[in-house]
PDB file of N, CA and C in Angstrom:
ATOM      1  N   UNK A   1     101.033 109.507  84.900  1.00  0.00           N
ATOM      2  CA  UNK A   1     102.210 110.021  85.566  1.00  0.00           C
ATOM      3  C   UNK A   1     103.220 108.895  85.726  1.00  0.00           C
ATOM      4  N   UNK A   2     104.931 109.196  85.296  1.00  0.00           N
ATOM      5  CA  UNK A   2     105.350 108.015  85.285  1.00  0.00           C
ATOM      6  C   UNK A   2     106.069 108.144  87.083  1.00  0.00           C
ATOM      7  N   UNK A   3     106.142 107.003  87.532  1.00  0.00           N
ATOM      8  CA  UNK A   3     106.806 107.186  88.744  1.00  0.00           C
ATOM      9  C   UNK A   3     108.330 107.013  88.711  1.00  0.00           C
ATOM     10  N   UNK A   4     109.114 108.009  89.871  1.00  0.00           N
ATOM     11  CA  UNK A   4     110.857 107.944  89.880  1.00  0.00           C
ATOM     12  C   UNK A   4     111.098 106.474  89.394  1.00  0.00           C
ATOM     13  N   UNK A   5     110.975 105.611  90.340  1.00  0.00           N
ATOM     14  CA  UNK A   5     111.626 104.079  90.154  1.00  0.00           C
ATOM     15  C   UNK A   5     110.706 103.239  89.876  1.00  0.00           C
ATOM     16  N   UNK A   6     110.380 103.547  88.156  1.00  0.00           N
ATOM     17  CA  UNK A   6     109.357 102.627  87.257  1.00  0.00           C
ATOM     18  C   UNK A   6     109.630 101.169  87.462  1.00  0.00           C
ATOM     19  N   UNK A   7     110.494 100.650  87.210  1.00  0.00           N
ATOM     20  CA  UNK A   7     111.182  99.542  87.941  1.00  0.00           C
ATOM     21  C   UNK A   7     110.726  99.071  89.088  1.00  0.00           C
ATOM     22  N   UNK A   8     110.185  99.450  90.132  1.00  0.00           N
ATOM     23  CA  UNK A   8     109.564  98.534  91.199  1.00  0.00           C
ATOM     24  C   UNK A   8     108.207  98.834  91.653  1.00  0.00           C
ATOM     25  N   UNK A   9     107.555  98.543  90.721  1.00  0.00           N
ATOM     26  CA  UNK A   9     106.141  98.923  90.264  1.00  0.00           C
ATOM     27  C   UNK A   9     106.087  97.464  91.071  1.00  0.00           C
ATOM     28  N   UNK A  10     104.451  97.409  91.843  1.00  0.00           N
ATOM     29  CA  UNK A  10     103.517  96.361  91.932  1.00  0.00           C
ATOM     30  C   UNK A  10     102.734  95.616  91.208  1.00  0.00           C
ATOM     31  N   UNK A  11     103.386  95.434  90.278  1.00  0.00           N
ATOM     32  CA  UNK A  11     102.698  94.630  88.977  1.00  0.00           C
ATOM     33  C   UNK A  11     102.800  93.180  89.202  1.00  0.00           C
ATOM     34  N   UNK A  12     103.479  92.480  90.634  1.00  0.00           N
ATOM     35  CA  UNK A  12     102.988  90.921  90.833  1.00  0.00           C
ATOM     36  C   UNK A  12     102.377  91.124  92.368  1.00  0.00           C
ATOM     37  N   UNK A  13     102.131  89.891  92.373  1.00  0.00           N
ATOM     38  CA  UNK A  13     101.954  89.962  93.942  1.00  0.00           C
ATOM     39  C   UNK A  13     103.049  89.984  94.804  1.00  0.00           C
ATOM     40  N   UNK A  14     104.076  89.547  94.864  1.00  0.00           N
ATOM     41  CA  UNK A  14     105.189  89.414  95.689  1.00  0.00           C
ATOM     42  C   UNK A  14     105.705  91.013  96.280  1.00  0.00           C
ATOM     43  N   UNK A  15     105.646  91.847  94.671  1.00  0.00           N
ATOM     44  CA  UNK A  15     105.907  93.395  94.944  1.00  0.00           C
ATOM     45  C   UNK A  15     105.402  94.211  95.630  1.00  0.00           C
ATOM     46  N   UNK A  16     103.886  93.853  95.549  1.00  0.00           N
ATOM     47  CA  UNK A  16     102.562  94.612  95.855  1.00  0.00           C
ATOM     48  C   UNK A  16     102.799  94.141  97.328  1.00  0.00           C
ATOM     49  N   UNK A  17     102.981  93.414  97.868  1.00  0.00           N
ATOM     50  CA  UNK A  17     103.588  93.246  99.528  1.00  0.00           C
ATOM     51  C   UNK A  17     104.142  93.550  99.788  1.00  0.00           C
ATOM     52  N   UNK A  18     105.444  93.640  99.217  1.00  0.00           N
ATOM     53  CA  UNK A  18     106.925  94.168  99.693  1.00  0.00           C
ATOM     54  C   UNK A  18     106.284  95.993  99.892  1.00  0.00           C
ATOM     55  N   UNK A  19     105.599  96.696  98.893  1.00  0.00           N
ATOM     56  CA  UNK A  19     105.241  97.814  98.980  1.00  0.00           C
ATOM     57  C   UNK A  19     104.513  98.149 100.269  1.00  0.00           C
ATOM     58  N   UNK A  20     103.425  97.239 100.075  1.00  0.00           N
ATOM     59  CA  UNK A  20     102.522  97.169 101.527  1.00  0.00           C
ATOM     60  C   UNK A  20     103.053  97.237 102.817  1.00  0.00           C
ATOM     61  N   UNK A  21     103.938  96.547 102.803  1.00  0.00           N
ATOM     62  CA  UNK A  21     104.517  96.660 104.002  1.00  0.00           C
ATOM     63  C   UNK A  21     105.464  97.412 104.453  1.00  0.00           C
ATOM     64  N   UNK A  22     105.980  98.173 103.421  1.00  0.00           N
ATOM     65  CA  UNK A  22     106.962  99.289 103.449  1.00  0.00           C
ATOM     66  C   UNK A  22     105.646 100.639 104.177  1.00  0.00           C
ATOM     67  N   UNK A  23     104.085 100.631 103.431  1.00  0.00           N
ATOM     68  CA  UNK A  23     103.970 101.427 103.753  1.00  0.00           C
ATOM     69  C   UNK A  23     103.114 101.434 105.530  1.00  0.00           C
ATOM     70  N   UNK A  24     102.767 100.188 105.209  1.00  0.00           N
ATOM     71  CA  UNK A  24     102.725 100.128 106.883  1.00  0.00           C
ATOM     72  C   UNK A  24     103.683 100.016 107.804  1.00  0.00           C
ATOM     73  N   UNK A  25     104.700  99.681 107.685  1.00  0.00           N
ATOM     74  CA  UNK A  25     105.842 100.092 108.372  1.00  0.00           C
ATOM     75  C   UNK A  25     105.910 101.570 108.997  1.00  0.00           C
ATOM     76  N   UNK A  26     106.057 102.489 107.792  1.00  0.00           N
ATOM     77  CA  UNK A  26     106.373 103.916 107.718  1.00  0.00           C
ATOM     78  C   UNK A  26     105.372 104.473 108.955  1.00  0.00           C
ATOM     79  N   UNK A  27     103.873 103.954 108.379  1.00  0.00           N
ATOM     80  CA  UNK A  27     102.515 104.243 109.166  1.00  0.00           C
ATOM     81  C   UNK A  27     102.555 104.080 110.646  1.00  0.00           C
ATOM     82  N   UNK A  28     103.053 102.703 111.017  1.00  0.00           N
ATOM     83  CA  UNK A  28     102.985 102.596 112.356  1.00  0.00           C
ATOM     84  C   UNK A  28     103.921 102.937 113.114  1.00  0.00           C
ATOM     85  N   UNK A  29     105.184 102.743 112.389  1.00  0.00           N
ATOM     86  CA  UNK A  29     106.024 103.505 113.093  1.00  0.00           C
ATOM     87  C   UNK A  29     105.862 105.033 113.579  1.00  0.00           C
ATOM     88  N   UNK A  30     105.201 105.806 112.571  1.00  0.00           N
ATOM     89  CA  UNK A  30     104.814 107.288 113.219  1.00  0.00           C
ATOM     90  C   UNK A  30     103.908 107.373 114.156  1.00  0.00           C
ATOM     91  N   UNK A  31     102.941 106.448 113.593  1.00  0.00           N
ATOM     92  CA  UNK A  31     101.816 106.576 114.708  1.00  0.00           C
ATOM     93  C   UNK A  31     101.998 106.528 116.204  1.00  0.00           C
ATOM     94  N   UNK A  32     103.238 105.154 116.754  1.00  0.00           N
ATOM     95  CA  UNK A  32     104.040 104.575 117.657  1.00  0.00           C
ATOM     96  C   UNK A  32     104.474 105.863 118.288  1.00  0.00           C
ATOM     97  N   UNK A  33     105.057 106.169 117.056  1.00  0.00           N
ATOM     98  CA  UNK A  33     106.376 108.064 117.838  1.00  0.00           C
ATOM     99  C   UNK A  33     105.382 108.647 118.612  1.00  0.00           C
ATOM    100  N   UNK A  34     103.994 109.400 117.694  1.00  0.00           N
ATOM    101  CA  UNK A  34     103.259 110.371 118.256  1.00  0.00           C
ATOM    102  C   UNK A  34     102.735 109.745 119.298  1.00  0.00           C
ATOM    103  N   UNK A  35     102.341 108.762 119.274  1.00  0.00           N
ATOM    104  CA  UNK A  35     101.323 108.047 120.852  1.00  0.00           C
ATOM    105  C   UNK A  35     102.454 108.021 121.854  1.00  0.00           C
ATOM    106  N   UNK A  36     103.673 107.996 122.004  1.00  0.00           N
ATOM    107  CA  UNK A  36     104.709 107.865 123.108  1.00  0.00           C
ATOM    108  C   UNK A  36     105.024 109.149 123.008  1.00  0.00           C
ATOM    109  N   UNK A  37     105.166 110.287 122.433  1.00  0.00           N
ATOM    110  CA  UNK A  37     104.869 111.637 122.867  1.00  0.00           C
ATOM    111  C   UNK A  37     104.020 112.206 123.241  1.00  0.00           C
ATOM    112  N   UNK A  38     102.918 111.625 123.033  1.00  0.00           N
ATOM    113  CA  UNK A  38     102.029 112.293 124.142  1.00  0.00           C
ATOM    114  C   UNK A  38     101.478 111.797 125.201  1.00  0.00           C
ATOM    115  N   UNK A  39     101.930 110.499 125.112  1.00  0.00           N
ATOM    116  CA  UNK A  39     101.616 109.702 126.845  1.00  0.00           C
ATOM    117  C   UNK A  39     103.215 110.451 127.361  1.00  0.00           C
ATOM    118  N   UNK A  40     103.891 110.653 126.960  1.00  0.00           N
ATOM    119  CA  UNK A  40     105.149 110.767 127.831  1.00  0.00           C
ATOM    120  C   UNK A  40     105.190 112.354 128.365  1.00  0.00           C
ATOM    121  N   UNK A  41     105.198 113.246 127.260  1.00  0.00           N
ATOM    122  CA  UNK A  41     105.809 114.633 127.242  1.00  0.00           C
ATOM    123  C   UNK A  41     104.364 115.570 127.497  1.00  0.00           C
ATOM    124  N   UNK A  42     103.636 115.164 126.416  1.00  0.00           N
ATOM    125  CA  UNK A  42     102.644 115.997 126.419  1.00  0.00           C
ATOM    126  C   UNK A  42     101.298 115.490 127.244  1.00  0.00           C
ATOM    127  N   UNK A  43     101.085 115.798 128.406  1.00  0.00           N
ATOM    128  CA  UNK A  43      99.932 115.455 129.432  1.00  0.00           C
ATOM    129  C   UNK A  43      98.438 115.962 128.463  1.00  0.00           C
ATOM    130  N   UNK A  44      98.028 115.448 127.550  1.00  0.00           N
ATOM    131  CA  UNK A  44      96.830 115.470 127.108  1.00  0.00           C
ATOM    132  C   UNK A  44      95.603 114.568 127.217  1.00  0.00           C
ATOM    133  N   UNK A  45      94.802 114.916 127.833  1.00  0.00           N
ATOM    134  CA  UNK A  45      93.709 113.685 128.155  1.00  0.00           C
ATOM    135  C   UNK A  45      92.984 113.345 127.091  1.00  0.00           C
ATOM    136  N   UNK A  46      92.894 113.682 125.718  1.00  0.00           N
ATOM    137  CA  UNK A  46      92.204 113.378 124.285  1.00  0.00           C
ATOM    138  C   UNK A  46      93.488 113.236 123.534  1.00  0.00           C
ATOM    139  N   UNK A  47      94.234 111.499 124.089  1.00  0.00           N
ATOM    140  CA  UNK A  47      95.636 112.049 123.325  1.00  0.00           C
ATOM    141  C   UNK A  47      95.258 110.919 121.727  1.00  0.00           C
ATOM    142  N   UNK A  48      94.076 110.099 122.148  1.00  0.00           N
ATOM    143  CA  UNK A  48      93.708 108.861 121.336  1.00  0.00           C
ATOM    144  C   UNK A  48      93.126 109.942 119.837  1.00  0.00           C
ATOM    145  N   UNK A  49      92.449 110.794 120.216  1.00  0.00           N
ATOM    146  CA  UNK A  49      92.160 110.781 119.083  1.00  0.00           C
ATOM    147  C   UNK A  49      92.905 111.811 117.971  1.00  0.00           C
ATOM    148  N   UNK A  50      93.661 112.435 118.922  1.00  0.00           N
ATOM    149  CA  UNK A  50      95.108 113.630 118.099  1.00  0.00           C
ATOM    150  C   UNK A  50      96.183 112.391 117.825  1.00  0.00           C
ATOM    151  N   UNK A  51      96.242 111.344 118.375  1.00  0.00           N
ATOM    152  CA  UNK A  51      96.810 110.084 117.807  1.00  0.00           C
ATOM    153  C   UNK A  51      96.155 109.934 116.522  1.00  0.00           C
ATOM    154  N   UNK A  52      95.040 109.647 116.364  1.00  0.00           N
ATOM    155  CA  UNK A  52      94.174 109.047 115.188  1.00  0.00           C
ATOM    156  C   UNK A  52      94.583 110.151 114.064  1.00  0.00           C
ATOM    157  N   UNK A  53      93.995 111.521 114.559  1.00  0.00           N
ATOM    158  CA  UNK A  53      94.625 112.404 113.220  1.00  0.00           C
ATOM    159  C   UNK A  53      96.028 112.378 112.832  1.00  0.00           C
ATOM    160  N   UNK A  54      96.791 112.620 113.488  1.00  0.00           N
ATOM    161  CA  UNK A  54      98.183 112.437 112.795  1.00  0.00           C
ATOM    162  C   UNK A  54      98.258 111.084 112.386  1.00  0.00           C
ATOM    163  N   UNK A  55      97.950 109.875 112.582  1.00  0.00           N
ATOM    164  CA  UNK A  55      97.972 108.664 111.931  1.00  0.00           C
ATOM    165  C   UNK A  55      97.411 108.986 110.348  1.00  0.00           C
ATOM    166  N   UNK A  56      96.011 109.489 110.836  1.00  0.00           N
ATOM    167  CA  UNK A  56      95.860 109.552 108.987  1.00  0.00           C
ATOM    168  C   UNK A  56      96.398 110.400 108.186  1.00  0.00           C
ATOM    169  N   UNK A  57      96.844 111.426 108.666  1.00  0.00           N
ATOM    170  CA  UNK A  57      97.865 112.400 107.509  1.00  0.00           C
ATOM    171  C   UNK A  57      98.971 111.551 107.395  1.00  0.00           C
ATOM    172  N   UNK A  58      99.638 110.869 108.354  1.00  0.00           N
ATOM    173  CA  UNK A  58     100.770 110.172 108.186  1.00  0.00           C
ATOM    174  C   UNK A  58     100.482 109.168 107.094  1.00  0.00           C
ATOM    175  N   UNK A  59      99.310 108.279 106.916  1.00  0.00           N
ATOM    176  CA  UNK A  59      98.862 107.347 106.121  1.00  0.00           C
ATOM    177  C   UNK A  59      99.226 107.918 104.886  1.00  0.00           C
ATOM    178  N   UNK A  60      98.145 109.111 104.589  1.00  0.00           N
ATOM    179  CA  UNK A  60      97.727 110.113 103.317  1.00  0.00           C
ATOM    180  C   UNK A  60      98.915 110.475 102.735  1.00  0.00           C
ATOM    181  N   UNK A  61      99.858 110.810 103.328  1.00  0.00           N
ATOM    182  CA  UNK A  61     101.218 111.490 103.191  1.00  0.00           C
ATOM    183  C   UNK A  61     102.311 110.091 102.566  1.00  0.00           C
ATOM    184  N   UNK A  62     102.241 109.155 103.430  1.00  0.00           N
ATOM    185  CA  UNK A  62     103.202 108.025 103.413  1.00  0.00           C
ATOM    186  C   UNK A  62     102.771 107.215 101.831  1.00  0.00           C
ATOM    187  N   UNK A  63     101.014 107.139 101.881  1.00  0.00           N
ATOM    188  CA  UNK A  63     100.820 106.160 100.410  1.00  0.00           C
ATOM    189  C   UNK A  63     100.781 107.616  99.245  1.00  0.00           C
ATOM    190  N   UNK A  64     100.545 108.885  99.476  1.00  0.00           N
ATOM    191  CA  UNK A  64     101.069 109.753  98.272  1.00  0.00           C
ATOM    192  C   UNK A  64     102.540 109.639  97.868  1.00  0.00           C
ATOM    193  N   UNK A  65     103.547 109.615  98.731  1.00  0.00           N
ATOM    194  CA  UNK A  65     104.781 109.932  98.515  1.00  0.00           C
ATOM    195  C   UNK A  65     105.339 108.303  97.915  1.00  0.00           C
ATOM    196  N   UNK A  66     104.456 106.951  98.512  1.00  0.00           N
ATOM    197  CA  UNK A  66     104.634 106.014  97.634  1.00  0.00           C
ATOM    198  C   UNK A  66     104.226 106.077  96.152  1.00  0.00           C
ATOM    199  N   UNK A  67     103.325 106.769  96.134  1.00  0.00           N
ATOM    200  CA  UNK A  67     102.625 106.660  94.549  1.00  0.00           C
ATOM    201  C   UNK A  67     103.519 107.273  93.490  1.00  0.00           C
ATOM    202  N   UNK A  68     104.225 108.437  94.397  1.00  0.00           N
ATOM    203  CA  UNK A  68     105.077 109.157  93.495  1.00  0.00           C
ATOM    204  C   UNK A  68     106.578 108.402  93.162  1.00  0.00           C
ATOM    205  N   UNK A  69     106.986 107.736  94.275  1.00  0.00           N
ATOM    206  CA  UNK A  69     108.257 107.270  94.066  1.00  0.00           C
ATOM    207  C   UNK A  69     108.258 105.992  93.115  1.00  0.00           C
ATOM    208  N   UNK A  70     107.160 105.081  93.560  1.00  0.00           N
ATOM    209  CA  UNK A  70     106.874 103.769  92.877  1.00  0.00           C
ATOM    210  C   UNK A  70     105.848 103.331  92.418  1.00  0.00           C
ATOM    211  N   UNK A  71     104.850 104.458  92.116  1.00  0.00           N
ATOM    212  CA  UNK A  71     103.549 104.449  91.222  1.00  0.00           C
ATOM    213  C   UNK A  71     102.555 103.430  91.841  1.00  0.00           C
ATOM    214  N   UNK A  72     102.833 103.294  93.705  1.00  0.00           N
ATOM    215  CA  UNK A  72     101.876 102.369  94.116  1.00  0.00           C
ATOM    216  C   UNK A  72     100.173 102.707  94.417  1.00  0.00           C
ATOM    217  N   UNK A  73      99.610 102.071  94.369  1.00  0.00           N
ATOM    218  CA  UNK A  73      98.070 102.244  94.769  1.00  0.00           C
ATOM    219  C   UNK A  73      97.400 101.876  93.345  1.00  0.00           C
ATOM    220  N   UNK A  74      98.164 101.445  92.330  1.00  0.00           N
ATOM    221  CA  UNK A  74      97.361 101.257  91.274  1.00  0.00           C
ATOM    222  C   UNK A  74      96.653  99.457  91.200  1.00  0.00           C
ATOM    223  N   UNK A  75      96.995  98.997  92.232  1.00  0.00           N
ATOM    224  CA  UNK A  75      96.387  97.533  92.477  1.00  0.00           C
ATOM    225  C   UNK A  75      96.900  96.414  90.947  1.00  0.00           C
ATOM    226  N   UNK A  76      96.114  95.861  90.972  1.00  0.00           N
ATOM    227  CA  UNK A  76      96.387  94.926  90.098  1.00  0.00           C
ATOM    228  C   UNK A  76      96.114  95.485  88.506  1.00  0.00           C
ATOM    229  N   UNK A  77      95.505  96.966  88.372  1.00  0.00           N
ATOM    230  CA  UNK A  77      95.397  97.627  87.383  1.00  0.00           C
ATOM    231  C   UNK A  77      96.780  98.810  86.711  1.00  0.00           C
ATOM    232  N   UNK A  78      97.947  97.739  87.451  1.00  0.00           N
ATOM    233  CA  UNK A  78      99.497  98.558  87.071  1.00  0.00           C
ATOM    234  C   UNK A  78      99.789  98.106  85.502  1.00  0.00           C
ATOM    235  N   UNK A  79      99.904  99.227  85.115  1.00  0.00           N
ATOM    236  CA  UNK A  79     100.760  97.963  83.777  1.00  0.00           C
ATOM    237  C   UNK A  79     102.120  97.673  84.094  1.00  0.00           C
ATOM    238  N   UNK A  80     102.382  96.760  83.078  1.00  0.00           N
ATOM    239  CA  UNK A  80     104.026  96.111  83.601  1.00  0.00           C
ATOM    240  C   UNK A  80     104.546  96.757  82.828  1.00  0.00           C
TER     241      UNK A  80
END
């Protein structure tokens, strides 16, 4: 599958970070949102682990939609 912006493929190391951290960015930042909505708004006493699930769809969701845009997750097995 070729990805939208073949062009910023992780094919060094320098890229493969810049990616990484784009997608942990994305990750924690949601995770951040949902945990301050439900300590704030939503009075739920099991808010840690409805935190944890939406973290990992957010993960699942955030490194699919990378794979598609910039063909990431292929590790050091990208071609250039």
């Amino acid at each position: 599958m070729k990805s939208l912006f073949h062009h910023l493929r992780a094919t060094t190391i320098p890229m493969a970070f810049v990616l990484n951290a784009m997608a942990n960015m994305i990750i924690v930042v949601f995770s951040i949102a949902v945990k301050d909505a439900f300590d704030n708004e939503i009075e739920v006493s099991g808010s840690i682990p409805v935190t944890m699930l939406f973290t990992f769809i957010a993960s699942m969701a955030t490194y699919w939609l990378l794979y598609l845009l910039f063909g990431f997750g292929g590790g050091m097995l990208a071609n250039q």
